[in-house]
C-alpha atoms as a PDB file:
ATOM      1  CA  UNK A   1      39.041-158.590   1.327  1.00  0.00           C
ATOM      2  CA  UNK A   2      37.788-154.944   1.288  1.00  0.00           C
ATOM      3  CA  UNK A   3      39.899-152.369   2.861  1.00  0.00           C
ATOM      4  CA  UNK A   4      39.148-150.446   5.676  1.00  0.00           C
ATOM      5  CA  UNK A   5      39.660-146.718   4.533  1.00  0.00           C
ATOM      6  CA  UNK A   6      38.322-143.313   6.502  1.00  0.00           C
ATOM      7  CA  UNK A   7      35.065-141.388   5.338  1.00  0.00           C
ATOM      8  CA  UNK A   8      36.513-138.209   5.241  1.00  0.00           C
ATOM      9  CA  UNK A   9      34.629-134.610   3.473  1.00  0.00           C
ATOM     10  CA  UNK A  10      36.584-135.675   0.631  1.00  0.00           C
ATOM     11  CA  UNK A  11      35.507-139.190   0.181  1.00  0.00           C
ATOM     12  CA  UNK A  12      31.993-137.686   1.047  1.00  0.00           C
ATOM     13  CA  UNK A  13      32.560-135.392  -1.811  1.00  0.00           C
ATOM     14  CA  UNK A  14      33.766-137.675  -4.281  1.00  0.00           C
ATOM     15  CA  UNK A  15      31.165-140.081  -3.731  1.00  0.00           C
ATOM     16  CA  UNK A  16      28.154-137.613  -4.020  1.00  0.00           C
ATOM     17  CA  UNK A  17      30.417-136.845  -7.320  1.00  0.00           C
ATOM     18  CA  UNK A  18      30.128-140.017  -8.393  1.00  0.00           C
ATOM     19  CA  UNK A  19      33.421-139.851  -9.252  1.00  0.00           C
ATOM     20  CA  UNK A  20      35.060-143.298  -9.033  1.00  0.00           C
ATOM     21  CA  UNK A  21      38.574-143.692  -6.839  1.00  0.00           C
ATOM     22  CA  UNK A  22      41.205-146.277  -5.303  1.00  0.00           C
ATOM     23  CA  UNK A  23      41.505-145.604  -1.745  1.00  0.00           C
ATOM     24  CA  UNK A  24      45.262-146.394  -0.709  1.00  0.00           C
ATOM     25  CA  UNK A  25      46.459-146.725   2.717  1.00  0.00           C
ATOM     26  CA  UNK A  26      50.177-145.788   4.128  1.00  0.00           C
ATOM     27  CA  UNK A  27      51.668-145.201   7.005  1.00  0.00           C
ATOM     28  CA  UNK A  28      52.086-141.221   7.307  1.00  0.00           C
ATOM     29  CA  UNK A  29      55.803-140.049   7.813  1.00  0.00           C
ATOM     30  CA  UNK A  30      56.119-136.587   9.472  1.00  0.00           C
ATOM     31  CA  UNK A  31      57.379-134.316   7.170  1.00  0.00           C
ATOM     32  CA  UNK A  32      58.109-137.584   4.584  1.00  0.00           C
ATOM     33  CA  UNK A  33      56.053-135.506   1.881  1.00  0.00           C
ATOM     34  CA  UNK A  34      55.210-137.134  -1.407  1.00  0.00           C
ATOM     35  CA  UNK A  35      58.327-138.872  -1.877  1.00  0.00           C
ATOM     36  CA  UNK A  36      57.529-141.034   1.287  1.00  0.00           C
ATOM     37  CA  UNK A  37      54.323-141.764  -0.187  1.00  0.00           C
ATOM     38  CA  UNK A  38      54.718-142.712  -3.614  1.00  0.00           C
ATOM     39  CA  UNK A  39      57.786-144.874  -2.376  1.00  0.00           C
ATOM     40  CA  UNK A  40      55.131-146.488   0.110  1.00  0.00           C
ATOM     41  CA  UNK A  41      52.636-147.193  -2.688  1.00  0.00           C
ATOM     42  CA  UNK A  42      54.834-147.980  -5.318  1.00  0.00           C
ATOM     43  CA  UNK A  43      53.926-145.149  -7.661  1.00  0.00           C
ATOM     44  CA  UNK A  44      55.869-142.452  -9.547  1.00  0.00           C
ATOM     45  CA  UNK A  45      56.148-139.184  -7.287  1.00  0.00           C
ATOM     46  CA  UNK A  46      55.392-137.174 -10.259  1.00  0.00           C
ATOM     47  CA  UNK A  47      51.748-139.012 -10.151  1.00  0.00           C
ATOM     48  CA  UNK A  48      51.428-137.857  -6.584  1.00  0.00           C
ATOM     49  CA  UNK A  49      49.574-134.533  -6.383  1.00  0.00           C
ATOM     50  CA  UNK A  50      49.899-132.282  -3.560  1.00  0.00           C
ATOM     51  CA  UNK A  51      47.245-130.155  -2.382  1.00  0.00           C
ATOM     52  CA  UNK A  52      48.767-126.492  -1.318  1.00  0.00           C
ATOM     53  CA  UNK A  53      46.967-123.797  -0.128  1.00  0.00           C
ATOM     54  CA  UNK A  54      48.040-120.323  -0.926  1.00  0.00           C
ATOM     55  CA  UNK A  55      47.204-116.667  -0.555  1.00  0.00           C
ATOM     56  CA  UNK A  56      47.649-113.639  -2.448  1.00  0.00           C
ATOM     57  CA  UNK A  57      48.647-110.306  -1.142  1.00  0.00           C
ATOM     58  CA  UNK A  58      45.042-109.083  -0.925  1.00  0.00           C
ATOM     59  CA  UNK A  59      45.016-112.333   1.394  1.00  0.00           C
ATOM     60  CA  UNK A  60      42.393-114.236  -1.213  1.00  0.00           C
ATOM     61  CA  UNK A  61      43.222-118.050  -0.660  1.00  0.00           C
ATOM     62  CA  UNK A  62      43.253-120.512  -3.663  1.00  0.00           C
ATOM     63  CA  UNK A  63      44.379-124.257  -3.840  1.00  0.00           C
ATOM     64  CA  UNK A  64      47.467-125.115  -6.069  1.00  0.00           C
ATOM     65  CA  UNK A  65      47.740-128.771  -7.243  1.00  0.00           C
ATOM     66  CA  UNK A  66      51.104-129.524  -7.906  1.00  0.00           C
ATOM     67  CA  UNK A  67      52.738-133.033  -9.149  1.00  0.00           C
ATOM     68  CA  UNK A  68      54.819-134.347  -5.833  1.00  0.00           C
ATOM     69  CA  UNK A  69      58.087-133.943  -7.564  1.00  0.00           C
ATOM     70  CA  UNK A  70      57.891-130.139  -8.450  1.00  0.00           C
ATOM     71  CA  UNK A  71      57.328-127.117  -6.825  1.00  0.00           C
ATOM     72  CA  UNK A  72      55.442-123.594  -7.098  1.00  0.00           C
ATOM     73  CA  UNK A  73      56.877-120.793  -8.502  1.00  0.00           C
ATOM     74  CA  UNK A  74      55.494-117.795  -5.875  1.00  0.00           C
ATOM     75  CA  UNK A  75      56.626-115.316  -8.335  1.00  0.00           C
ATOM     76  CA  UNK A  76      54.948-116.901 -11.738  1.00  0.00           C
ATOM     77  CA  UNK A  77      51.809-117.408  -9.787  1.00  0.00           C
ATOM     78  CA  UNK A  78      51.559-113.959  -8.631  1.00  0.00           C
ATOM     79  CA  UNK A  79      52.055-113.061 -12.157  1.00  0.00           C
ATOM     80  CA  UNK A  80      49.380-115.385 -13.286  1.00  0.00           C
ATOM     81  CA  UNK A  81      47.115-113.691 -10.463  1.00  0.00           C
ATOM     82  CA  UNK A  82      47.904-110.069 -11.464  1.00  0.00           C
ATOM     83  CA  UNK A  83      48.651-109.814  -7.832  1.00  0.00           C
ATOM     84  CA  UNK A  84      51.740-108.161  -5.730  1.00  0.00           C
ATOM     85  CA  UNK A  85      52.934-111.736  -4.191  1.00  0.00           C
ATOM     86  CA  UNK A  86      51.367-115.185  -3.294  1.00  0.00           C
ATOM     87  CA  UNK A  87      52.690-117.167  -0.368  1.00  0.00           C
ATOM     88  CA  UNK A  88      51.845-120.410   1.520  1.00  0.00           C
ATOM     89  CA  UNK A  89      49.295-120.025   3.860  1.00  0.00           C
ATOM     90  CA  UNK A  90      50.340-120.858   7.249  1.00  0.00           C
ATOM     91  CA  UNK A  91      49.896-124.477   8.548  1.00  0.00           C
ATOM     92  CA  UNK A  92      46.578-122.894  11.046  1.00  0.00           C
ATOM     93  CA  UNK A  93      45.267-120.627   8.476  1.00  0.00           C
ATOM     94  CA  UNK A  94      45.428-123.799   5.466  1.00  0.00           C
ATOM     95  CA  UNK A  95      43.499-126.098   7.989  1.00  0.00           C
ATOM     96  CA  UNK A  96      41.333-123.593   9.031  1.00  0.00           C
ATOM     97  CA  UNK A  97      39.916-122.982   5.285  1.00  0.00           C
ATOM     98  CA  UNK A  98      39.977-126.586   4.441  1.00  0.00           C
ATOM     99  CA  UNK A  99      39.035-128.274   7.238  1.00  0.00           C
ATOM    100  CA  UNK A 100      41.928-130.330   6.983  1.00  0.00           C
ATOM    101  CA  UNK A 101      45.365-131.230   8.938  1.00  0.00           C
ATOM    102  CA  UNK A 102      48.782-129.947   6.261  1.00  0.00           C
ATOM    103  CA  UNK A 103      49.681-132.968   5.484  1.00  0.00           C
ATOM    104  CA  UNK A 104      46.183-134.789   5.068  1.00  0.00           C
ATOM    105  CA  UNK A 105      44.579-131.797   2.719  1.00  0.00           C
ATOM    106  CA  UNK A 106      42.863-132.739   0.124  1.00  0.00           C
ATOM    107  CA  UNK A 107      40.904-130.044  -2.898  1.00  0.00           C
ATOM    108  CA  UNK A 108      37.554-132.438  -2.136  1.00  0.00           C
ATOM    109  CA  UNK A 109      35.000-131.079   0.524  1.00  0.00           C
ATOM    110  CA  UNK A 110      37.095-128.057   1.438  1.00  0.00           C
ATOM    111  CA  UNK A 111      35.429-125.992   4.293  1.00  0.00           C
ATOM    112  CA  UNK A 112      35.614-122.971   2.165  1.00  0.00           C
ATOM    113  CA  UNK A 113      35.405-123.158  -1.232  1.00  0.00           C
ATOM    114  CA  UNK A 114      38.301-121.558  -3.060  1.00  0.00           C
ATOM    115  CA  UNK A 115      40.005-120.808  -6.773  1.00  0.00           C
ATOM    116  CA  UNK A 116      41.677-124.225  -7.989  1.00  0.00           C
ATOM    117  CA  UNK A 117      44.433-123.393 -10.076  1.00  0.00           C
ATOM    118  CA  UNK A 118      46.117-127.055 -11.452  1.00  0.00           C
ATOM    119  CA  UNK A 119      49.469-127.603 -13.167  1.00  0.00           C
ATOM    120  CA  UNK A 120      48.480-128.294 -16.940  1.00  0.00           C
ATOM    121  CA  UNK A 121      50.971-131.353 -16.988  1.00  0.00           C
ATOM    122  CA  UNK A 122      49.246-133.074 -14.390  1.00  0.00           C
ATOM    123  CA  UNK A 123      46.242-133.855 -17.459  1.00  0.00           C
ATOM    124  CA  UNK A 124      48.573-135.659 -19.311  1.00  0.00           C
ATOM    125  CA  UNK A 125      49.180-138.581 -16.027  1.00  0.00           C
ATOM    126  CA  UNK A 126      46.731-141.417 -16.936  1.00  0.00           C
ATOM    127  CA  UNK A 127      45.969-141.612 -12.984  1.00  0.00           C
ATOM    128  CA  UNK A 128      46.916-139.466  -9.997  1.00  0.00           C
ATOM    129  CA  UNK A 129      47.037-140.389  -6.817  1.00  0.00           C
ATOM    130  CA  UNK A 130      45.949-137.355  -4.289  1.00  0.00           C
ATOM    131  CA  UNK A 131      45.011-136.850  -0.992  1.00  0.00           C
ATOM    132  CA  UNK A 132      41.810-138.320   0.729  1.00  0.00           C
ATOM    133  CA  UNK A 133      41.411-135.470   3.405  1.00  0.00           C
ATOM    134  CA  UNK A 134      43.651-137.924   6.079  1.00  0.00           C
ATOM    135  CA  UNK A 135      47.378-137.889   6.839  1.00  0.00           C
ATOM    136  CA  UNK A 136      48.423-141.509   5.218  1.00  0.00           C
ATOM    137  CA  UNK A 137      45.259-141.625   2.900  1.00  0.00           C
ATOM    138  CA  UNK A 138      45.055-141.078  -0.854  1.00  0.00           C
ATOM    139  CA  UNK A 139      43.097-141.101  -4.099  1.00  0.00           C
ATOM    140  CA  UNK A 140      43.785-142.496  -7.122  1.00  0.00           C
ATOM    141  CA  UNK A 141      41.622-141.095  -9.595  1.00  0.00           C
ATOM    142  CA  UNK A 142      41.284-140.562 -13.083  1.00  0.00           C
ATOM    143  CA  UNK A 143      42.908-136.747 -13.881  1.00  0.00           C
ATOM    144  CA  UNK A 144      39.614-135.374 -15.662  1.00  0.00           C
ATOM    145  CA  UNK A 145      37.596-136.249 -12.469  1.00  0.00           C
ATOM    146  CA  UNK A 146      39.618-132.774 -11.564  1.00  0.00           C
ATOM    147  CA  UNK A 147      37.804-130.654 -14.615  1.00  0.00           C
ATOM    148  CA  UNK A 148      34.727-132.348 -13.695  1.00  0.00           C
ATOM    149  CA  UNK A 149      34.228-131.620 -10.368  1.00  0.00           C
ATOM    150  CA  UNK A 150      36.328-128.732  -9.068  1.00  0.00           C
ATOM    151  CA  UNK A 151      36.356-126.752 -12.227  1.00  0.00           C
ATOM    152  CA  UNK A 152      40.324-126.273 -12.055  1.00  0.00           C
ATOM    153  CA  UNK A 153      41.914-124.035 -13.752  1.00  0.00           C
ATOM    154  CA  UNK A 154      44.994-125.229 -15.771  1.00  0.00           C
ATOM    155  CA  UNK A 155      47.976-123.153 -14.853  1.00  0.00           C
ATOM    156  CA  UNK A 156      51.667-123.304 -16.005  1.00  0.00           C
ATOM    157  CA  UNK A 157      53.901-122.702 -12.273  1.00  0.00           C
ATOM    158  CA  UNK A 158      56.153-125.480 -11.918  1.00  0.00           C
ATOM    159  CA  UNK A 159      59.570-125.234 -11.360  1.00  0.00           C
END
């Protein structure tokens, strides 16, 4: 039985990647976050990555990938940066530059191609699961796939 699953930019992206994935299904709770999906699919919310988009002072956006379970310190990242301050792009602005719906954003087949920064733990998770550019759709894919075809850079932001 093969599983119905949405061609999104990101699948799109990964395929052209060749980069091989798990689609996985759930049934998107508003504001539910990565706890509602990991406990939907079973897996550990530290394995769920979210997809955030941020921008600096200078208003440059960049993607953060962050394990499900942590969040981004706005003041080490600026540091990291060498910028004034960082803050999450609004909800408009985020889908505007990705293409996507907050909630559904994925780093694959972004609209506008942007600075990847990844937390460095998240390379040490034998698979993620991420999003697939759909509210209730994600990824599970093999960490390096990451390296290989967004050229992240490893960061160290979690608190």
């Amino acid at each position: 039985m093969s599983v119905e699953f949405p061609i999104t930019p990101a699948v799109r992206f990964l395929r052209e990647k060749r980069v091989e994935f798990v689609p996985h299904l759930y049934d998107y709770v508003e504001k539910g976050g990565t706890r509602e999906s990991a406990k939907q699919l079973g897996v550990d919310e530290h394995a769920v990555i979210k997809t955030l988009v941020f921008e600096t002072s200078e208003k440059k956006p960049l993607i953060v990938l962050m394990h499900g379970d942590r969040e981004v310190s706005t003041k080490m990242l600026a540091r990291l940066l060498g910028v004034k301050s960082v803050e999450p792009a609004t909800p408009e602005r985020a889908s505007k530059l990705t293409g996507y719906l907050v909630g559904g954003t994925s780093p694959f087949g972004t609209r506008t191609v942007m600075r990847t920064l990844a937390e460095r733990t998240i390379f040490e998770i034998g698979r993620i699961h991420i999003n697939g550019g759909k509210r209730g759709f994600l990824v599970e894919i093999d960490p390096e796939a990451l390296r290989r075809v967004l050229r992240v850079e490893e960061v160290e932001v979690a608190i």
